[in-house]
PDB file of N, CA and C in Angstrom:
ATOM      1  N   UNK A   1       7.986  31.096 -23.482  1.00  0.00           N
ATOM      2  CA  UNK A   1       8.047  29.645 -23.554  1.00  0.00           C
ATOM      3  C   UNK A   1       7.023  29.114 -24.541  1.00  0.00           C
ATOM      4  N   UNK A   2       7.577  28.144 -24.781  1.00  0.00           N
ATOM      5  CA  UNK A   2       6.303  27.326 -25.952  1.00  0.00           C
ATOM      6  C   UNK A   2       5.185  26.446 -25.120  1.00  0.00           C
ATOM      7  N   UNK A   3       4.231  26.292 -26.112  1.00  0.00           N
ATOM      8  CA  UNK A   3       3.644  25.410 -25.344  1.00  0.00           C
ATOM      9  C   UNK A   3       3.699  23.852 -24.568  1.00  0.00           C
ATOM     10  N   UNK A   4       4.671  23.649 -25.791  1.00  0.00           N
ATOM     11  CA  UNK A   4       5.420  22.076 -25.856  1.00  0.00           C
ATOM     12  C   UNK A   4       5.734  21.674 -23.956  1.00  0.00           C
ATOM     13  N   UNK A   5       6.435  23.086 -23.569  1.00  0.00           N
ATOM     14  CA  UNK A   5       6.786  23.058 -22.540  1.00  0.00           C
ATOM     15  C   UNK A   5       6.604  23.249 -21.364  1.00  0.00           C
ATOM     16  N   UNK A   6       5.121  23.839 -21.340  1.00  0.00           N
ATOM     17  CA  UNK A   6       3.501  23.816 -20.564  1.00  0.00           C
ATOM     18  C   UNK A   6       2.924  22.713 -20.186  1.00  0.00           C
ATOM     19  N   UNK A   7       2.552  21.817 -21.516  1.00  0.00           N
ATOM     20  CA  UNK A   7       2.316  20.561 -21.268  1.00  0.00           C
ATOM     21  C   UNK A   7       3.147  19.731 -20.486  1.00  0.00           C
ATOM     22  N   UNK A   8       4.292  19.569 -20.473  1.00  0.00           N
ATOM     23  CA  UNK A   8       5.265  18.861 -19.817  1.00  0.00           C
ATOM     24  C   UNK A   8       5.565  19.493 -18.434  1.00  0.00           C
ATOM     25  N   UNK A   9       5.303  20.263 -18.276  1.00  0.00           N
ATOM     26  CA  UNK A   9       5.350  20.689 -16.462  1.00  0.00           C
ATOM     27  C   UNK A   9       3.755  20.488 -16.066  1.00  0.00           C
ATOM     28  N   UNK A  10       2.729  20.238 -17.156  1.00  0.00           N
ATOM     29  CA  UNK A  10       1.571  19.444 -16.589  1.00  0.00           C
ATOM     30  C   UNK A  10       1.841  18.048 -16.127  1.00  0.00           C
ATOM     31  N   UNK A  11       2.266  17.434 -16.709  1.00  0.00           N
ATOM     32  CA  UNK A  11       2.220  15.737 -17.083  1.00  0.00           C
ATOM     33  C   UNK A  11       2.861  15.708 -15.774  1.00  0.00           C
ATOM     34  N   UNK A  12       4.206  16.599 -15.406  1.00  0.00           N
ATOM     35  CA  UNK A  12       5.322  16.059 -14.418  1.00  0.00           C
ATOM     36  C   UNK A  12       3.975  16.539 -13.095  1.00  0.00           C
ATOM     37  N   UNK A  13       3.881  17.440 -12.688  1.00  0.00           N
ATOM     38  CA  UNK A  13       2.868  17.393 -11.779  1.00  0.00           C
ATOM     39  C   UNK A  13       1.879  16.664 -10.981  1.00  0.00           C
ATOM     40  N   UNK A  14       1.493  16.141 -12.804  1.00  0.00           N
ATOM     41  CA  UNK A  14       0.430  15.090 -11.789  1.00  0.00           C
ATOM     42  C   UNK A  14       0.950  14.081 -11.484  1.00  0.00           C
ATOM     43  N   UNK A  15       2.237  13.415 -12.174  1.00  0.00           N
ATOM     44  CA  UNK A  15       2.887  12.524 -11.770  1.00  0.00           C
ATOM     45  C   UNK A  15       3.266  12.250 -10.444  1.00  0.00           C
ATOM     46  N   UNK A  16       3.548  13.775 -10.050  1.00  0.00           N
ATOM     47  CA  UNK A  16       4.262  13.586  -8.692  1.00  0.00           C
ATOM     48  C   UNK A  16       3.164  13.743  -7.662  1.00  0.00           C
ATOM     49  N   UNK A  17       2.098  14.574  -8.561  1.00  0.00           N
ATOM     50  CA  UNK A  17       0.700  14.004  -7.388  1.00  0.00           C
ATOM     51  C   UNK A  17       0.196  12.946  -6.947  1.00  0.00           C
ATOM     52  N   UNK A  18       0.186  12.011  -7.696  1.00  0.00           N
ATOM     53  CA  UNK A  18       0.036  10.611  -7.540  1.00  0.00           C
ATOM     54  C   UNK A  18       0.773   9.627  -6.987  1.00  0.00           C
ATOM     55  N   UNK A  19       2.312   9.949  -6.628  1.00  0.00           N
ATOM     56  CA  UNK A  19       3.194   9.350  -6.276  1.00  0.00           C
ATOM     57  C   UNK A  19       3.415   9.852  -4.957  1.00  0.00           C
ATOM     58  N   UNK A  20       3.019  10.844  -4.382  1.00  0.00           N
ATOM     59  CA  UNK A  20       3.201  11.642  -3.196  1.00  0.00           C
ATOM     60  C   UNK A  20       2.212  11.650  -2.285  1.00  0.00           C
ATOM     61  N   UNK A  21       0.815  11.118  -2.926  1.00  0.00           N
ATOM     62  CA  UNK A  21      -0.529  10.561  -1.775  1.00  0.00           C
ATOM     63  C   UNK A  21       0.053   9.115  -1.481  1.00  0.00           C
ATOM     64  N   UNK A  22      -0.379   8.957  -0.293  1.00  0.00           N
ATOM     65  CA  UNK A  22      -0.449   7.854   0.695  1.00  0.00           C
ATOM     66  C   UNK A  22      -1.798   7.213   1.209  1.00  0.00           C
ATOM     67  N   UNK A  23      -1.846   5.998   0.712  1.00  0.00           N
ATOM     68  CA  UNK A  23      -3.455   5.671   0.811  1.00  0.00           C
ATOM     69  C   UNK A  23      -3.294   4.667   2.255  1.00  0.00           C
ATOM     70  N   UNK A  24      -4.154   4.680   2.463  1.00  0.00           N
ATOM     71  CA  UNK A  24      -4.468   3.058   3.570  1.00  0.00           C
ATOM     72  C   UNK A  24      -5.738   2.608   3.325  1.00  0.00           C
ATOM     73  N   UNK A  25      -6.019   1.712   3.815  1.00  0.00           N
ATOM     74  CA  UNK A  25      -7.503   1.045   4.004  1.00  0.00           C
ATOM     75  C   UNK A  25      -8.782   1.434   4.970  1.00  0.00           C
ATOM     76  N   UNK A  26      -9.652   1.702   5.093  1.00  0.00           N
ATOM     77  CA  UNK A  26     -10.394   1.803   6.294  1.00  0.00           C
ATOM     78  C   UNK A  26     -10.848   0.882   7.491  1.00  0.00           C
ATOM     79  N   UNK A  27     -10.239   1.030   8.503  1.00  0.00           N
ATOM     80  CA  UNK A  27     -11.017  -0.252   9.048  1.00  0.00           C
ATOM     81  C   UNK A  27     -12.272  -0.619   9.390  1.00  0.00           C
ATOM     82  N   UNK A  28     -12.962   0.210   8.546  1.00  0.00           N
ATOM     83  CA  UNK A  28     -14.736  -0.151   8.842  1.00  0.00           C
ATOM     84  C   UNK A  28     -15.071  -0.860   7.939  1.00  0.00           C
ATOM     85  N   UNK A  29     -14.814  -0.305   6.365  1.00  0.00           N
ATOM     86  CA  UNK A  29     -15.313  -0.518   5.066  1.00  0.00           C
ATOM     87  C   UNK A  29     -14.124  -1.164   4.032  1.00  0.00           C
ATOM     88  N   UNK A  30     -12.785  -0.626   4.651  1.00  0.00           N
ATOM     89  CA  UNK A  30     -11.553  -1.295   3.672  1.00  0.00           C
ATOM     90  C   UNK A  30     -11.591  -0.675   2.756  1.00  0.00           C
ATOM     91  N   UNK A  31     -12.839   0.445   2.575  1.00  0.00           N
ATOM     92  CA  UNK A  31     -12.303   1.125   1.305  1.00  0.00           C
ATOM     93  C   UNK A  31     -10.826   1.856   1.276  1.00  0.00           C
ATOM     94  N   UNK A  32     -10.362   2.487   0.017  1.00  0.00           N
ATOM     95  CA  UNK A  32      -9.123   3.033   0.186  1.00  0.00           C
ATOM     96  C   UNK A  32      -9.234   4.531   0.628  1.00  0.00           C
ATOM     97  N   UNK A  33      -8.144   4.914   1.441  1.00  0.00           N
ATOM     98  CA  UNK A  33      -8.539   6.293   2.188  1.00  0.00           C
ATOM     99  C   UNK A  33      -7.353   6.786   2.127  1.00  0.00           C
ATOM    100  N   UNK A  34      -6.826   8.436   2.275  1.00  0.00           N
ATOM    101  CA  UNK A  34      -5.800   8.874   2.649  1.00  0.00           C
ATOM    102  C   UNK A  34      -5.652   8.924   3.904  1.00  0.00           C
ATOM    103  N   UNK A  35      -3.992   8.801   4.380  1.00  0.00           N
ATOM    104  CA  UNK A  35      -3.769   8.150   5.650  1.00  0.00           C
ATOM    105  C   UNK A  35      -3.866   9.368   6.063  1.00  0.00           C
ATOM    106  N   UNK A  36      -3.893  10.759   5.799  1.00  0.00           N
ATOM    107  CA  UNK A  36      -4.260  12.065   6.726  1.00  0.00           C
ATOM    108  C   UNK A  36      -5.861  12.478   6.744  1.00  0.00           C
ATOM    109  N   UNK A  37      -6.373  11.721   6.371  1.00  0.00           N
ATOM    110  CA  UNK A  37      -7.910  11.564   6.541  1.00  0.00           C
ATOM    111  C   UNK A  37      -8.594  11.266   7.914  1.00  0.00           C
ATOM    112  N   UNK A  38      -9.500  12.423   8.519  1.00  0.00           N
ATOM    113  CA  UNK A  38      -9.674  12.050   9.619  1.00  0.00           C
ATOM    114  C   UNK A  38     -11.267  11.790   9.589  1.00  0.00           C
ATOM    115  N   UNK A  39     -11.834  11.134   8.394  1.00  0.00           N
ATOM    116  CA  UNK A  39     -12.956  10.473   8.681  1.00  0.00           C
ATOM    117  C   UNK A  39     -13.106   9.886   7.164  1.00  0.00           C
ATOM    118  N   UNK A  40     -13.717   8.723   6.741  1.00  0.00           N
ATOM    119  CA  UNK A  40     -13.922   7.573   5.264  1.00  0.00           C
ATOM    120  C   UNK A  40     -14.794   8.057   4.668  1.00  0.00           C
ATOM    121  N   UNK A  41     -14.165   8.812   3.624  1.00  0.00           N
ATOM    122  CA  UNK A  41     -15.473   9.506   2.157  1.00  0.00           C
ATOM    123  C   UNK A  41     -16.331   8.243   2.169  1.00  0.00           C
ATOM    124  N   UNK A  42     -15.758   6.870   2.077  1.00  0.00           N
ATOM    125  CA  UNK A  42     -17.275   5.871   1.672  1.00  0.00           C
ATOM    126  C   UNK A  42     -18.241   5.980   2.999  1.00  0.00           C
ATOM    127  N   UNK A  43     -17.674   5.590   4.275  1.00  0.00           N
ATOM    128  CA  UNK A  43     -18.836   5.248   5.016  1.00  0.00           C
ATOM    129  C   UNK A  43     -18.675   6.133   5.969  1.00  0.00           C
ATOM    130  N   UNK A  44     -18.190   6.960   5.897  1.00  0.00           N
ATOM    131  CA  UNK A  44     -18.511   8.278   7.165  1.00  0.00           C
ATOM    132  C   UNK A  44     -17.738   7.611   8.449  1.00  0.00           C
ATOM    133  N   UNK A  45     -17.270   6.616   8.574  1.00  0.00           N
ATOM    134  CA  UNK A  45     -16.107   5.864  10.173  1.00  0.00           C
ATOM    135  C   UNK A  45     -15.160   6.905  10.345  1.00  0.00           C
ATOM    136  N   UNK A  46     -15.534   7.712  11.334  1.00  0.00           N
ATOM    137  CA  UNK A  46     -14.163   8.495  12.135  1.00  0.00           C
ATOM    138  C   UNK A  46     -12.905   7.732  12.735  1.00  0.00           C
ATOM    139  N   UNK A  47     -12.054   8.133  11.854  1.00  0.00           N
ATOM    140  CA  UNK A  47     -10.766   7.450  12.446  1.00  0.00           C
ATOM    141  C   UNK A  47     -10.724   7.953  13.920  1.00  0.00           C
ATOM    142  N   UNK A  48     -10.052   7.049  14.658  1.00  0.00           N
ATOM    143  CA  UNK A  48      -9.256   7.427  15.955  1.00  0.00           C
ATOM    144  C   UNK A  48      -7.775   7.728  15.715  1.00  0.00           C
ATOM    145  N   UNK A  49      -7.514   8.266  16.900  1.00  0.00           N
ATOM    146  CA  UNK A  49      -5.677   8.210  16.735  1.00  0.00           C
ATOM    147  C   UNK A  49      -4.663   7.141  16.045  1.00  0.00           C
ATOM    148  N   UNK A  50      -4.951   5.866  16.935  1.00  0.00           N
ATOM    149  CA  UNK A  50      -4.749   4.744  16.948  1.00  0.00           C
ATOM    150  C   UNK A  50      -4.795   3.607  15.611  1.00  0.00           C
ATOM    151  N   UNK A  51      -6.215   4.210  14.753  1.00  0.00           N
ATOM    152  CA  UNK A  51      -6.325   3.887  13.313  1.00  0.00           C
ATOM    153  C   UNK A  51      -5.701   5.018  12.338  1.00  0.00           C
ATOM    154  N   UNK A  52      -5.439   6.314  12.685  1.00  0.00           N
ATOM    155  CA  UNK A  52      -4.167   6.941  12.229  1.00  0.00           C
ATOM    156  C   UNK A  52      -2.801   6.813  11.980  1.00  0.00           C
ATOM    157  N   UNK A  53      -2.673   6.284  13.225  1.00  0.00           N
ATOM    158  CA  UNK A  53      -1.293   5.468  13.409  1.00  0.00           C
ATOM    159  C   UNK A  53      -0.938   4.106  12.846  1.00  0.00           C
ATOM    160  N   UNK A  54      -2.422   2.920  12.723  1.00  0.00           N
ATOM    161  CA  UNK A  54      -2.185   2.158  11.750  1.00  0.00           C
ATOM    162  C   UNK A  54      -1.638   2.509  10.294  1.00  0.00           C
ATOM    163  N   UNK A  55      -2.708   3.260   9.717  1.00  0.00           N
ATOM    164  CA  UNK A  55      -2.618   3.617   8.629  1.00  0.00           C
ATOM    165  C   UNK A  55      -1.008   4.054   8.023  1.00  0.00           C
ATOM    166  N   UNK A  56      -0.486   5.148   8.970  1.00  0.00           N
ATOM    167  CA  UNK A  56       0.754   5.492   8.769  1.00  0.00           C
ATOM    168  C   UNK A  56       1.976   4.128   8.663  1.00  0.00           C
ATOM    169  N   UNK A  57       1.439   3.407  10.050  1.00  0.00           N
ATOM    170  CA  UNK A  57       2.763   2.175   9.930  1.00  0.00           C
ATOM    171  C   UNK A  57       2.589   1.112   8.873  1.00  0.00           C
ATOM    172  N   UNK A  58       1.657   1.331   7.892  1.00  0.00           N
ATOM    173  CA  UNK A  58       1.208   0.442   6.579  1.00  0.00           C
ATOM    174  C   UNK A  58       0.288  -0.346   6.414  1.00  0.00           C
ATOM    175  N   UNK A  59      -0.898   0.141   7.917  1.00  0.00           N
ATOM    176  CA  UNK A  59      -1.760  -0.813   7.699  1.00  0.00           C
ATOM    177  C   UNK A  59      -2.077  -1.814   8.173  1.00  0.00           C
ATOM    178  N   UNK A  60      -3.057  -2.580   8.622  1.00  0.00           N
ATOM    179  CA  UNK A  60      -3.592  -3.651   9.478  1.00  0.00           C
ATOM    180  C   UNK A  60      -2.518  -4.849   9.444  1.00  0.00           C
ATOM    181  N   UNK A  61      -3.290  -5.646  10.934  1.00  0.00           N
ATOM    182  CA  UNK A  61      -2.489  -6.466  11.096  1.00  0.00           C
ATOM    183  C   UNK A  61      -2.578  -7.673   9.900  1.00  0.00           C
ATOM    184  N   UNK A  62      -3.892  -7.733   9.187  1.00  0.00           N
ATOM    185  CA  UNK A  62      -4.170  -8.304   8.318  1.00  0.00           C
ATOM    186  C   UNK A  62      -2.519  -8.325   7.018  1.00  0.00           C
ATOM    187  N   UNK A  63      -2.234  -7.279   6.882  1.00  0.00           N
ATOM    188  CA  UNK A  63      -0.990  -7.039   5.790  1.00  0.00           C
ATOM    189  C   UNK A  63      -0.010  -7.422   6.375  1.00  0.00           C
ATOM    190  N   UNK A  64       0.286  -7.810   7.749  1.00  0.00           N
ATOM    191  CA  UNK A  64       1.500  -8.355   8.527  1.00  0.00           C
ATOM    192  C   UNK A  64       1.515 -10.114   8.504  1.00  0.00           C
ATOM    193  N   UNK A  65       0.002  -9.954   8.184  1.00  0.00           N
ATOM    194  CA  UNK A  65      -0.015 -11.625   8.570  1.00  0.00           C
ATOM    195  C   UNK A  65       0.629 -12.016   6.642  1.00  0.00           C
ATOM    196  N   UNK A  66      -0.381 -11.051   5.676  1.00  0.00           N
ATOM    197  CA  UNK A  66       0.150 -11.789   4.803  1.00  0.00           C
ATOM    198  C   UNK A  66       1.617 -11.741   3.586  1.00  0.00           C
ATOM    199  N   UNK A  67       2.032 -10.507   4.474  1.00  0.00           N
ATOM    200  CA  UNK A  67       3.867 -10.161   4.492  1.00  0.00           C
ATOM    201  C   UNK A  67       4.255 -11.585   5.450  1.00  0.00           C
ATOM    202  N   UNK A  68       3.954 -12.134   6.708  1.00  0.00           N
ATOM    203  CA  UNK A  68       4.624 -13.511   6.696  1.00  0.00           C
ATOM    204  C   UNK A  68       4.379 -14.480   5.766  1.00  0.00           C
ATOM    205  N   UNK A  69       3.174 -14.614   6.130  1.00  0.00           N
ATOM    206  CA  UNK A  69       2.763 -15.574   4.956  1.00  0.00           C
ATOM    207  C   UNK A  69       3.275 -15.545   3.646  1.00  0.00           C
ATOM    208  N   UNK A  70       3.631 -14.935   2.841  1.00  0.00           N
ATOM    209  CA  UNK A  70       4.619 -14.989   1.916  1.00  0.00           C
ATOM    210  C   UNK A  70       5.884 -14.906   1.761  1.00  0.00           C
ATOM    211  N   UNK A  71       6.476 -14.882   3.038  1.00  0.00           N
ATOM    212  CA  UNK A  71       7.482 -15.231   3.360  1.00  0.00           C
ATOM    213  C   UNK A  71       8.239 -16.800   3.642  1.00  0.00           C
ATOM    214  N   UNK A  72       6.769 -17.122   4.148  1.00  0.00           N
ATOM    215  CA  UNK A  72       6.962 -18.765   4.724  1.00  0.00           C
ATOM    216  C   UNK A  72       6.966 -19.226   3.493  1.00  0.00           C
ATOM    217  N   UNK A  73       6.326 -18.832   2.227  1.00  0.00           N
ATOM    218  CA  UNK A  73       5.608 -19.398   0.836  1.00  0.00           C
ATOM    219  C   UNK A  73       7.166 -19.436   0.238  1.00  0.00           C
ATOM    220  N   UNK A  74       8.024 -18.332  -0.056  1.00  0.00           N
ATOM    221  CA  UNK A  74       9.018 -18.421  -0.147  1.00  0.00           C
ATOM    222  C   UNK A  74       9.912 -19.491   0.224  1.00  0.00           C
ATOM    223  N   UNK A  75      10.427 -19.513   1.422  1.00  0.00           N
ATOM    224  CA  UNK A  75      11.187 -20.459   2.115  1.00  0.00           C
ATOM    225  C   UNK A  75      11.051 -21.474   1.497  1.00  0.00           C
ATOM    226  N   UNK A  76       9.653 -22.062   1.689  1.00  0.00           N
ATOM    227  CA  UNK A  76       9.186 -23.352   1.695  1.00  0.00           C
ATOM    228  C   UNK A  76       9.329 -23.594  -0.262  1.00  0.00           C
ATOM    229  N   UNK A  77       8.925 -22.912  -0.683  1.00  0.00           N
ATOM    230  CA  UNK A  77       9.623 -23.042  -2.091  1.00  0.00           C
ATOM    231  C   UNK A  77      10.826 -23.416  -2.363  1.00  0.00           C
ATOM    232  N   UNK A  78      11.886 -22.178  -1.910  1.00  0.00           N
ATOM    233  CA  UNK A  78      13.153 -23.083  -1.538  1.00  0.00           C
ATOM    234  C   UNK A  78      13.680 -23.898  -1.311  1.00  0.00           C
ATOM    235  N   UNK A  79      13.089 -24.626   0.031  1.00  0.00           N
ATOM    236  CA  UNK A  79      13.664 -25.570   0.393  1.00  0.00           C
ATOM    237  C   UNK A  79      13.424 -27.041  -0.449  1.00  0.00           C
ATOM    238  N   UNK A  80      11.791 -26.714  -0.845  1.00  0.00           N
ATOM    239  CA  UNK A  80      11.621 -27.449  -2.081  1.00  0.00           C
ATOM    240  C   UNK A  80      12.101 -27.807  -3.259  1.00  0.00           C
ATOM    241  N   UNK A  81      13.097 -26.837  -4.141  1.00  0.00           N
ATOM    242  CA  UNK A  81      13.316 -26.449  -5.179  1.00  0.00           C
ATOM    243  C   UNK A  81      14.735 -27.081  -5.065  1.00  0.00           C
ATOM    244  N   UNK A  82      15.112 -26.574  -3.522  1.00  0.00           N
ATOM    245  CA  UNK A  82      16.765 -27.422  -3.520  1.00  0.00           C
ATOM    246  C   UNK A  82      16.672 -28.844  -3.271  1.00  0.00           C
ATOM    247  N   UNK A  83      15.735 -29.701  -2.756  1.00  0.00           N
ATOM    248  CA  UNK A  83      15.556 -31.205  -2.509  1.00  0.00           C
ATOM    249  C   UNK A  83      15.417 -31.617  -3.904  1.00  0.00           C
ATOM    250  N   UNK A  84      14.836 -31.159  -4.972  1.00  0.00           N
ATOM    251  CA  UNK A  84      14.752 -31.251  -6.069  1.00  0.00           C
ATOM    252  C   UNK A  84      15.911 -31.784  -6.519  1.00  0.00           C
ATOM    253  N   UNK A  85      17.045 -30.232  -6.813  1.00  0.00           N
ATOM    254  CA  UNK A  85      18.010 -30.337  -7.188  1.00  0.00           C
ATOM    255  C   UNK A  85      18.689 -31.291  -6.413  1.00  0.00           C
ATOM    256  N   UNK A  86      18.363 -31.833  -5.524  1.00  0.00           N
ATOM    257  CA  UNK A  86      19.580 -32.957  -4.517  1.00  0.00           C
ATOM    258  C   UNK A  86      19.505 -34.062  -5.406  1.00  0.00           C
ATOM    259  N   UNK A  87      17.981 -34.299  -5.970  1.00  0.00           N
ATOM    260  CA  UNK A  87      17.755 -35.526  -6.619  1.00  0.00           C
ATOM    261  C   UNK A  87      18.227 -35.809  -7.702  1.00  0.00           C
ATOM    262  N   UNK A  88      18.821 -34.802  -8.657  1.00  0.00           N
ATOM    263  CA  UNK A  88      19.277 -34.937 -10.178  1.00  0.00           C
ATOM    264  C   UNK A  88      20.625 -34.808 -10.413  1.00  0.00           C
TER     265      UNK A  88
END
């Protein structure tokens, strides 16, 4: 094989390394962590089960509040955008 084609099963690799970690947040520090991490390279916080299991379902309730919250932001745009159009 050439080299041409060395390099390119490098590049694809790391690609898929990067695309295949799963990060979450910590809930001590918020730094970013892998969700199979059972303790935070920044501040040493031992996960529990329970913050395992956050991590896996995507993360604090904090990201739920502001997945609604941009939801409502939406809507309310909408409904805005069409009163608009009622007027013209």
């Amino acid at each position: 094989m050439s080299d041409e084609w060395a390099e390119d099963d490098e590049d694809w690799d790391d690609e898929y390394e990067a695309e295949d970690e799963a990060t979450g947040l910590c809930p001590e520090c918020r730094a970013e962590i892998d969700v199979e991490a059972e303790m935070c390279p920044a501040c040493g916080y031992w996960l529990t089960t329970a913050d395992r299991h956050a991590l896996w379902d995507g993360g604090s309730p904090v990201r739920g509040v502001m997945s609604v919250g941009k939801m409502v932001l939406v809507v309310i745009l909408i409904v805005v955008m069409s009163g608009l159009a009622m007027l013209f």
